[in-house]
C-alpha atoms as a PDB file:
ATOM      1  CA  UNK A   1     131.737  22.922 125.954  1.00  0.00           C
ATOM      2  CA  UNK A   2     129.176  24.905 124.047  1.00  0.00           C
ATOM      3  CA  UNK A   3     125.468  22.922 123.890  1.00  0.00           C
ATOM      4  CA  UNK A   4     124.510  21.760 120.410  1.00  0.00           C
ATOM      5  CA  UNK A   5     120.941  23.256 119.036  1.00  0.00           C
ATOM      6  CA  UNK A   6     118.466  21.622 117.417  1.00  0.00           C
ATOM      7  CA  UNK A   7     119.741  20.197 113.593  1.00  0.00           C
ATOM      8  CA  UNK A   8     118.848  22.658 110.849  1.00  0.00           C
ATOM      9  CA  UNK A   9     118.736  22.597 107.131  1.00  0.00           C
ATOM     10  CA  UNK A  10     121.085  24.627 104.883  1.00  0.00           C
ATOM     11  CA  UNK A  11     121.729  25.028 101.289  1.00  0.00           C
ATOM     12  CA  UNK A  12     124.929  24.231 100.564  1.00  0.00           C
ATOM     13  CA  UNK A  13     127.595  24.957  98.097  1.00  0.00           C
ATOM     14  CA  UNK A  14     129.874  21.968  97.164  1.00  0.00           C
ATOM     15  CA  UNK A  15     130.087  18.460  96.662  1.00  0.00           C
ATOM     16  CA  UNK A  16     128.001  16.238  99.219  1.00  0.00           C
ATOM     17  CA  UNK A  17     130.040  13.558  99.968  1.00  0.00           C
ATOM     18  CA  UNK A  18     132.916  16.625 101.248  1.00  0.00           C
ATOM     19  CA  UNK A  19     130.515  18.425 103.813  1.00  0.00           C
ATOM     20  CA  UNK A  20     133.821  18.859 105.936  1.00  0.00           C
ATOM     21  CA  UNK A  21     135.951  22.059 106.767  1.00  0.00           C
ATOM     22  CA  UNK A  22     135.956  24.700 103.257  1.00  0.00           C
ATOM     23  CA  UNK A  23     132.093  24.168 102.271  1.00  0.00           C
ATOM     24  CA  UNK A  24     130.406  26.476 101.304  1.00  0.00           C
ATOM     25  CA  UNK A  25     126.469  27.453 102.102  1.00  0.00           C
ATOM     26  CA  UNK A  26     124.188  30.190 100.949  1.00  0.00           C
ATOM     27  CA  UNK A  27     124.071  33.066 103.320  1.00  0.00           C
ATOM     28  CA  UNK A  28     121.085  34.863 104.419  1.00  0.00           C
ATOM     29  CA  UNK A  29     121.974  37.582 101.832  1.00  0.00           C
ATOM     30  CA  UNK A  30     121.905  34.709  99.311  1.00  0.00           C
ATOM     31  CA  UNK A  31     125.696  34.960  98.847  1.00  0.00           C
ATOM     32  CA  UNK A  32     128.079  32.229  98.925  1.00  0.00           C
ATOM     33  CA  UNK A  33     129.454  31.847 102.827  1.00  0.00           C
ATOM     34  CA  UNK A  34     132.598  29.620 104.238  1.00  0.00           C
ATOM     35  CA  UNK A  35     131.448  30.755 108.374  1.00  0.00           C
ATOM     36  CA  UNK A  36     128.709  28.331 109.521  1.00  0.00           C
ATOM     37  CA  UNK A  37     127.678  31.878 111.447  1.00  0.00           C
ATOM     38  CA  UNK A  38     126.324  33.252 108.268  1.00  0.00           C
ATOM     39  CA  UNK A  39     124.480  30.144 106.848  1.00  0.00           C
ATOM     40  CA  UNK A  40     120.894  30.793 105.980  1.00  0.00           C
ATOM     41  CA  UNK A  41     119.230  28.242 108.788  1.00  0.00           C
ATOM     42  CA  UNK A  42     115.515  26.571 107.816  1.00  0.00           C
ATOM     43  CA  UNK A  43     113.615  24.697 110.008  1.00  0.00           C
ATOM     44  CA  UNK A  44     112.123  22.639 107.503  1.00  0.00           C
ATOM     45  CA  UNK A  45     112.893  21.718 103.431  1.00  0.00           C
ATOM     46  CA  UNK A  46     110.204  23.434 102.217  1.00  0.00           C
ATOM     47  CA  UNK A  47     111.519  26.514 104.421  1.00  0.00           C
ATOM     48  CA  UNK A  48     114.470  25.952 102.161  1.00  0.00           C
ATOM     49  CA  UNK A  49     112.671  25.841  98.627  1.00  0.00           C
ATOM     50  CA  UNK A  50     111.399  28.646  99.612  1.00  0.00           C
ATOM     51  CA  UNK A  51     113.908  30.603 100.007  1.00  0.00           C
ATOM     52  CA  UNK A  52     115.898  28.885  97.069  1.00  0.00           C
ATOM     53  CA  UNK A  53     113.284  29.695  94.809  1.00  0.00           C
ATOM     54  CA  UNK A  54     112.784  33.605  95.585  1.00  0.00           C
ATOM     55  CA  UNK A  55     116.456  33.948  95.010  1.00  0.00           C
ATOM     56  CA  UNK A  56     116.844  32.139  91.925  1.00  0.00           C
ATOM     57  CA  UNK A  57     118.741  29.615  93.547  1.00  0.00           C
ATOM     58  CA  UNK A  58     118.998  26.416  91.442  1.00  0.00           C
ATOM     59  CA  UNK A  59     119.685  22.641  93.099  1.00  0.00           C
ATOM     60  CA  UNK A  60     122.326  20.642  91.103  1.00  0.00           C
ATOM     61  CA  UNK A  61     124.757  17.611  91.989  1.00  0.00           C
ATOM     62  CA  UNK A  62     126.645  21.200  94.069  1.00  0.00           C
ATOM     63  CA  UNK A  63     124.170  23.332  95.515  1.00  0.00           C
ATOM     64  CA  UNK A  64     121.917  21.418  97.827  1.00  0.00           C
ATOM     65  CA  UNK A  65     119.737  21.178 101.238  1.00  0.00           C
ATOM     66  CA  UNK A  66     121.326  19.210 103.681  1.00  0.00           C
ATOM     67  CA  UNK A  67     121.322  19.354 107.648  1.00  0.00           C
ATOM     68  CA  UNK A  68     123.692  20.782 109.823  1.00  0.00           C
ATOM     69  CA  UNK A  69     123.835  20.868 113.408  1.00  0.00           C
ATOM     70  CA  UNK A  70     124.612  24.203 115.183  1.00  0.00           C
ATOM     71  CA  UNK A  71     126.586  25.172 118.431  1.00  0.00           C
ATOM     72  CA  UNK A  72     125.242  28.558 120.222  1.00  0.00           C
ATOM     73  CA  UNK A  73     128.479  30.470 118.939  1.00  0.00           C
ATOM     74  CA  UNK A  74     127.345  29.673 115.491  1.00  0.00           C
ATOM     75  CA  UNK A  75     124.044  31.190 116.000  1.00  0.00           C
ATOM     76  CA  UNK A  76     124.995  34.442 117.215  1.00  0.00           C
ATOM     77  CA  UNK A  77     126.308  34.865 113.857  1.00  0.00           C
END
């Protein structure tokens, strides 16, 4: 059973009540991503903002931060 890291924030790309199998997030690249392997990972909100901001990447009802926990086979991604 892989361990479970530490919960992370991600921008994601869909409608929040649906975070479930198909979501999308916002890759490192600041592309749209389906693998949890490629999600952009923040330690903190502002971490986020950050990043959403020097990408022109704008929040709305689907695109935004929420946390997501990680296995170690999603962070070799």
């Amino acid at each position: 059973m892989a361990k479970t890291k530490p919960t992370l924030f991600v921008i994601f790309a869909g409608i929040q009540q649906q975070v479930a199998f198909g979501t999308c997030s916002i890759a490192q690249d600041a592309s749209l991503t389906m693998m949890r392997s490629k999600a952009a990972r923040f330690d903190s909100v502002a971490d986020a903002k950050e990043f959403s901001e020097e990408n022109h990447i704008a929040f709305n009802a689907l695109t935004y931060i929420g946390r997501e926990d990680f296995i170690d086979l999603d962070m070799q991604g």
